[in-house]
Protein backbone atom coordinates (compact mmCIF):
# COMPACT_ATOMS: atom_id res chain seq x y z
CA UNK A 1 84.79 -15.57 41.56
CA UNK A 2 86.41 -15.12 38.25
CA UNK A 3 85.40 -18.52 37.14
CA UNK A 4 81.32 -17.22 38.17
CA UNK A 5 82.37 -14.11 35.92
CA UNK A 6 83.58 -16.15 33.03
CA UNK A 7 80.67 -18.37 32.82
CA UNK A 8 77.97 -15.65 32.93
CA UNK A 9 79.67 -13.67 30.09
CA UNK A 10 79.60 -17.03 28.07
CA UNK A 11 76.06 -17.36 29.14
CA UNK A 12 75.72 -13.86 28.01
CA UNK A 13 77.22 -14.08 24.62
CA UNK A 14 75.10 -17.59 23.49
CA UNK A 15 71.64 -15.80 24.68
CA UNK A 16 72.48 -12.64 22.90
CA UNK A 17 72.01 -14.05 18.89
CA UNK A 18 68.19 -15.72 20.07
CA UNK A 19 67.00 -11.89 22.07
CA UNK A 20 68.67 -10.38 18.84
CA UNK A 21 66.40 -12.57 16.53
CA UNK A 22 63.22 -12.37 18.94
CA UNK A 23 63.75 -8.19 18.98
CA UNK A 24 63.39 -8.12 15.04
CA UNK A 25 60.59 -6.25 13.65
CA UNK A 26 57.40 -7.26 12.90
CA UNK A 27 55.77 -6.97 9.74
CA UNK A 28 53.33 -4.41 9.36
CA UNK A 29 49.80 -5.65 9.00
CA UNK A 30 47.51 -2.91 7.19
CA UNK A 31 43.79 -2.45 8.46
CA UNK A 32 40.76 -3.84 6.35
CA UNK A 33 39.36 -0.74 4.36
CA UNK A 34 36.17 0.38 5.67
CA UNK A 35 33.30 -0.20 3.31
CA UNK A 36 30.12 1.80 4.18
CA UNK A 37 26.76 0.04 4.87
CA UNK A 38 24.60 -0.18 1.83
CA UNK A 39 21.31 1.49 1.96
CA UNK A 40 17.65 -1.03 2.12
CA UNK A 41 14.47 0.92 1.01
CA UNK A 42 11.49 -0.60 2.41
CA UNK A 43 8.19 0.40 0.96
CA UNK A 44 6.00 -1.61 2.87
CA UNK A 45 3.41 0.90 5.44
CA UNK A 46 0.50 3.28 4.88
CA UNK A 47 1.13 6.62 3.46
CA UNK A 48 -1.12 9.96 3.41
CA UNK A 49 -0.13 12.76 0.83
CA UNK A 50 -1.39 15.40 -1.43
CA UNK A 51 -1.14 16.26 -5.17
CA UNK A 52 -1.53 19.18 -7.56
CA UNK A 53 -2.16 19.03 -11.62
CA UNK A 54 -4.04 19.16 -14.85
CA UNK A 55 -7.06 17.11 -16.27
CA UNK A 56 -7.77 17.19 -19.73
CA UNK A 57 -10.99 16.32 -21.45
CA UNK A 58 -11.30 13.74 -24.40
CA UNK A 59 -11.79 15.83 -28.19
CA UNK A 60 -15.25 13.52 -28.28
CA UNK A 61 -16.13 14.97 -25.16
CA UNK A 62 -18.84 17.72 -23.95
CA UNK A 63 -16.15 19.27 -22.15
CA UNK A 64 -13.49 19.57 -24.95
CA UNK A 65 -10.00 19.33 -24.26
CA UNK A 66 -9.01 22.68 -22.52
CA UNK A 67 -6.57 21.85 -19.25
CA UNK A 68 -8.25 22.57 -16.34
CA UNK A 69 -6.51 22.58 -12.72
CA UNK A 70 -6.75 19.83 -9.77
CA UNK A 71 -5.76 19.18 -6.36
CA UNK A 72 -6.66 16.53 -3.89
CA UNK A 73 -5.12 13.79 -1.65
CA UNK A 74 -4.47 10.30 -1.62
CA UNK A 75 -3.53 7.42 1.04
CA UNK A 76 -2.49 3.86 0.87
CA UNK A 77 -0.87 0.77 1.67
CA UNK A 78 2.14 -0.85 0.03
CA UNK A 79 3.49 -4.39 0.16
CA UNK A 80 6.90 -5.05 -0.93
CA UNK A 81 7.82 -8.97 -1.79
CA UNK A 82 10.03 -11.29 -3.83
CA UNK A 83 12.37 -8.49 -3.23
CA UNK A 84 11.92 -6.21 -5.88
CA UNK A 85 8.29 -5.93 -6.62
CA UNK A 86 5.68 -3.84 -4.81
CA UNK A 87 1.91 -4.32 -4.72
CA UNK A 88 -0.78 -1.98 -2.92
CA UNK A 89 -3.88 -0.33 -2.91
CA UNK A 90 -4.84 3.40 -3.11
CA UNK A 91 -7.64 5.48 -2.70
CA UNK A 92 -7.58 9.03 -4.35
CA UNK A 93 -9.93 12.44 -4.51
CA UNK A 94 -9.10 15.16 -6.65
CA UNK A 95 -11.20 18.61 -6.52
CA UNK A 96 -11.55 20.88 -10.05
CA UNK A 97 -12.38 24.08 -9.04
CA UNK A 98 -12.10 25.28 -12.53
CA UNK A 99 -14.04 22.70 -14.23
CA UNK A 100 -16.97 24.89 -15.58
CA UNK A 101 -16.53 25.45 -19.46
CA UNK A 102 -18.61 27.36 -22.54
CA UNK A 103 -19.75 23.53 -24.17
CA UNK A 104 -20.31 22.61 -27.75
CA UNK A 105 -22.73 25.27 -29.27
CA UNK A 106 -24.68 22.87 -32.42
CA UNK A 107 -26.79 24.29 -35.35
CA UNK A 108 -30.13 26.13 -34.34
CA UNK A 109 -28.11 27.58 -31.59
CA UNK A 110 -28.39 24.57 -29.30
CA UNK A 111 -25.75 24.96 -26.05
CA UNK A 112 -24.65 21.62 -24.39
CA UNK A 113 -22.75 22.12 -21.04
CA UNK A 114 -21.40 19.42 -18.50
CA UNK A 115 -19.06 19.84 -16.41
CA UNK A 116 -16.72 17.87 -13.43
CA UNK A 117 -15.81 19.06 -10.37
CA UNK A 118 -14.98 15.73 -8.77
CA UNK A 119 -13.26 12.73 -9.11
CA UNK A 120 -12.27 9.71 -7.00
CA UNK A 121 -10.38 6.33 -7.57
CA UNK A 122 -9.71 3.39 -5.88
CA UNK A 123 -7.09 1.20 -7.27
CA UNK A 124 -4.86 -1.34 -7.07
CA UNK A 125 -1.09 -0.80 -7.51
CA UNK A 126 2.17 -2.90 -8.77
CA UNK A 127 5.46 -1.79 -9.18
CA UNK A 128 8.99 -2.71 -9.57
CA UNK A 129 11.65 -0.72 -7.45
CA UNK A 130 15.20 -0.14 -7.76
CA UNK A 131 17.24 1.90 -5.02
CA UNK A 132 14.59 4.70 -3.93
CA UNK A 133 12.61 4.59 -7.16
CA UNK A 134 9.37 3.17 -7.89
CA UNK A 135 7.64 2.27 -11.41
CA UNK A 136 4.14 1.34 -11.19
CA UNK A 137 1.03 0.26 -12.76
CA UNK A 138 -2.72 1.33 -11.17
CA UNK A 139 -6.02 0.46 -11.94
CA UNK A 140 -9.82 -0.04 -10.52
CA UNK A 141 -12.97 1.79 -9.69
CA UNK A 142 -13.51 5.83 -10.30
CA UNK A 143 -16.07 8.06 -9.94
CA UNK A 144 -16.98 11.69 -10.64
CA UNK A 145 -19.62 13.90 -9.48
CA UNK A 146 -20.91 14.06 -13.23
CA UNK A 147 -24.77 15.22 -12.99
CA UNK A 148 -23.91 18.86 -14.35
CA UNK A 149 -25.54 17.87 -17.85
CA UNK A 150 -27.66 21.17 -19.65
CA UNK A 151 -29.02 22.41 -22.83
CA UNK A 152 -30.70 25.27 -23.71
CA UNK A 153 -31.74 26.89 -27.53
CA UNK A 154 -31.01 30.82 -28.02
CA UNK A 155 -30.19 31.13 -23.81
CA UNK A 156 -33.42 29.50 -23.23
CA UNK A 157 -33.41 26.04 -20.96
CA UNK A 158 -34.63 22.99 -23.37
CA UNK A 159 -35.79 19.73 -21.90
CA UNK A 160 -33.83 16.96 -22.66
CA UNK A 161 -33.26 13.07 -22.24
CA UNK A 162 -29.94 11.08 -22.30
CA UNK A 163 -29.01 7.67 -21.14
CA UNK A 164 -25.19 7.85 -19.89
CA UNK A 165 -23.64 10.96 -17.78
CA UNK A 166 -22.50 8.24 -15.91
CA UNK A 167 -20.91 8.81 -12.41
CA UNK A 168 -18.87 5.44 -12.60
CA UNK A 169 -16.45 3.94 -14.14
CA UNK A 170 -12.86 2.80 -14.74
CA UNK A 171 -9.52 4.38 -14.34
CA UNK A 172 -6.13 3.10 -15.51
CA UNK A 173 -2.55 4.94 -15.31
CA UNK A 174 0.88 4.55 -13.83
CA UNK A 175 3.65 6.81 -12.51
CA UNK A 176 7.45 6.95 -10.94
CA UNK A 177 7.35 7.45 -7.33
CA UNK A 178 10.99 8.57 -5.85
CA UNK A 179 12.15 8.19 -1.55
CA UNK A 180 14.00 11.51 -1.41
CA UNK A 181 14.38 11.40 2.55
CA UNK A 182 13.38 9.30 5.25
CA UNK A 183 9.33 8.71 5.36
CA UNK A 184 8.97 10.76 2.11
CA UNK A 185 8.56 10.21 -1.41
CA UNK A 186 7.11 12.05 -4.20
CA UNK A 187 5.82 11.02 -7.22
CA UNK A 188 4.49 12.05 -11.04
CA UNK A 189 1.61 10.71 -12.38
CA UNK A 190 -0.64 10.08 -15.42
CA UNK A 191 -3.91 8.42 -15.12
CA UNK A 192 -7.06 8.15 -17.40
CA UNK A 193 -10.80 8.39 -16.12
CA UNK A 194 -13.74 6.63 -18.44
CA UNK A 195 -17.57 6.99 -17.14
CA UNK A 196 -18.81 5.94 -20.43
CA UNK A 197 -20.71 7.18 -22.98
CA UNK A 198 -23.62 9.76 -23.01
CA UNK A 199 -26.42 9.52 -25.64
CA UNK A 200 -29.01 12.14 -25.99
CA UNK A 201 -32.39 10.26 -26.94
CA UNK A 202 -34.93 13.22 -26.99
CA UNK A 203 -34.26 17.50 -26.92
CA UNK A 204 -33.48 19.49 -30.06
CA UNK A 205 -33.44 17.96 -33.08
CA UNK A 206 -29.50 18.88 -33.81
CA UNK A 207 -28.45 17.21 -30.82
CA UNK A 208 -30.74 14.01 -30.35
CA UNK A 209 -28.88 10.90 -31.28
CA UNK A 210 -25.60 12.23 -30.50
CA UNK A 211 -23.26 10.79 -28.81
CA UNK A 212 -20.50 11.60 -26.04
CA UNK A 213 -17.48 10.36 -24.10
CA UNK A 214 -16.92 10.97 -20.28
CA UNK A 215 -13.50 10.75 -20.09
CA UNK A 216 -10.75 12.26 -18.32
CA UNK A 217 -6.62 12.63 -18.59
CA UNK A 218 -4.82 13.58 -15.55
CA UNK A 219 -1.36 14.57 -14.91
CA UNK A 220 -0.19 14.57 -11.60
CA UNK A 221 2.76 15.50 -9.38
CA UNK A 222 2.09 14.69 -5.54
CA UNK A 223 3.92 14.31 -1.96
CA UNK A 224 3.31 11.04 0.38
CA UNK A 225 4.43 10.82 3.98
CA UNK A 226 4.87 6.89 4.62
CA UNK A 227 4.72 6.27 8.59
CA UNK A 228 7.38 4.10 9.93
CA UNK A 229 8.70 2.06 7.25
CA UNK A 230 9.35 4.65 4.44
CA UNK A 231 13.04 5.69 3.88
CA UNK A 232 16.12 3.38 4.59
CA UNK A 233 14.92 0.13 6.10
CA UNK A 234 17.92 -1.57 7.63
CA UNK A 235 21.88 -1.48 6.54
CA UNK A 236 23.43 -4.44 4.85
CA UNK A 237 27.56 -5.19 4.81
């Protein structure tokens, strides 16, 4: 029995170094830092929205250049490639309640009045993007409801005839369109409007041979709602 003692306390004492060394601590081992997914804006998808501004006649213009108020909608589609470029199309109506004006009064007392209470566009678009922003181009077809063309002498209608007072034409602009939440973006925007030229070839004698731009300068601020693929897209690590 004491021999069976002895030899498990020697047993003991040659084991005890290795459980020592296997007991040591291990090193510490610190957790990746967590690194939040970046954002993806997407603005490929139809969109509906509404704007509000100013349009501002030409200074060659029957309607001289005093601001007049406008509000309308728009709705398009968007395309986004290569991966930073966007291309689309957009169709736009704008309503100017306020479009009526005094005209150009010429010698003799000759009145000339025209006014615009209408416009429309349909354009193409292309932009470059960054983040939620968008800078873009536009450009294409517009038209105006344009037939308010008069003259009268002392108050009194005169009969007139002019070749122009067109109702279409081109339009050309660009803006910065912003996502500012999910599905929505808003957007400011300057685009011109050119029907022409109007010539009057018979009336009064202080007003025949004269000759007039239809022209328009909008500024615009406006809201879109883009349906499913506006906003953040998808989350990249």
């Amino acid at each position: 029995m004491k021999k069976v003692l002895l030899g498990a306390a020697a047993l003991a004492a040659l084991a005890a170094p290795a459980f020592a060394a296997d007991m040591r601590a291990r090193p510490y081992a610190k957790a990746p830092a967590y690194s939040a997914p970046a954002v993806v804006y997407n603005w490929t998808g139809f969109y509906l929205g509404g704007h509000l501004g100013g349009a501002f006649s030409g200074d060659n213009s029957l309607q001289g250049s005093d601001a007049r108020f406008l509000g309308g909608v728009q709705g398009g589609f968007d395309y986004q490639f290569a991966p930073n470029w966007v291309m689309g199309v957009e169709a736009q109506y704008s309503w100017l309640p306020n479009s009526s004006n005094t005209g150009l009064v010429f010698p003799g007392g000759t009145l000339v009045t025209s006014s615009t209470d209408q416009l429309g566009s349909v354009t193409g678009r292309l932009g470059y993007t960054w983040g939620p922003a968008l800078l873009y181009a536009k450009g294409g077809y517009a038209w105006r409801d344009g037939n308010n063309l008069g003259v009268s002498v002392a108050g009194v209608p005169a009969a007139f005839t002019a070749s122009g007072n067109h109702q279409d034409g081109y339009t050309v602009g660009g803006g910065l369109e912003y996502m500012f939440a999910p599905n929505w973006s808003a957007k400011a925007e300057y685009q011109y409007y050119n029907f022409g030229d109007t010539t009057f070839t018979a009336g009064p004698a202080a007003i025949v041979g004269r000759s007039f731009r239809n022209e328009e300068h909008t500024a615009k601020a406006g809201v879109n709602y883009r349906f499913g693929w506006g906003g953040p897209a998808a989350s990249r690590y």
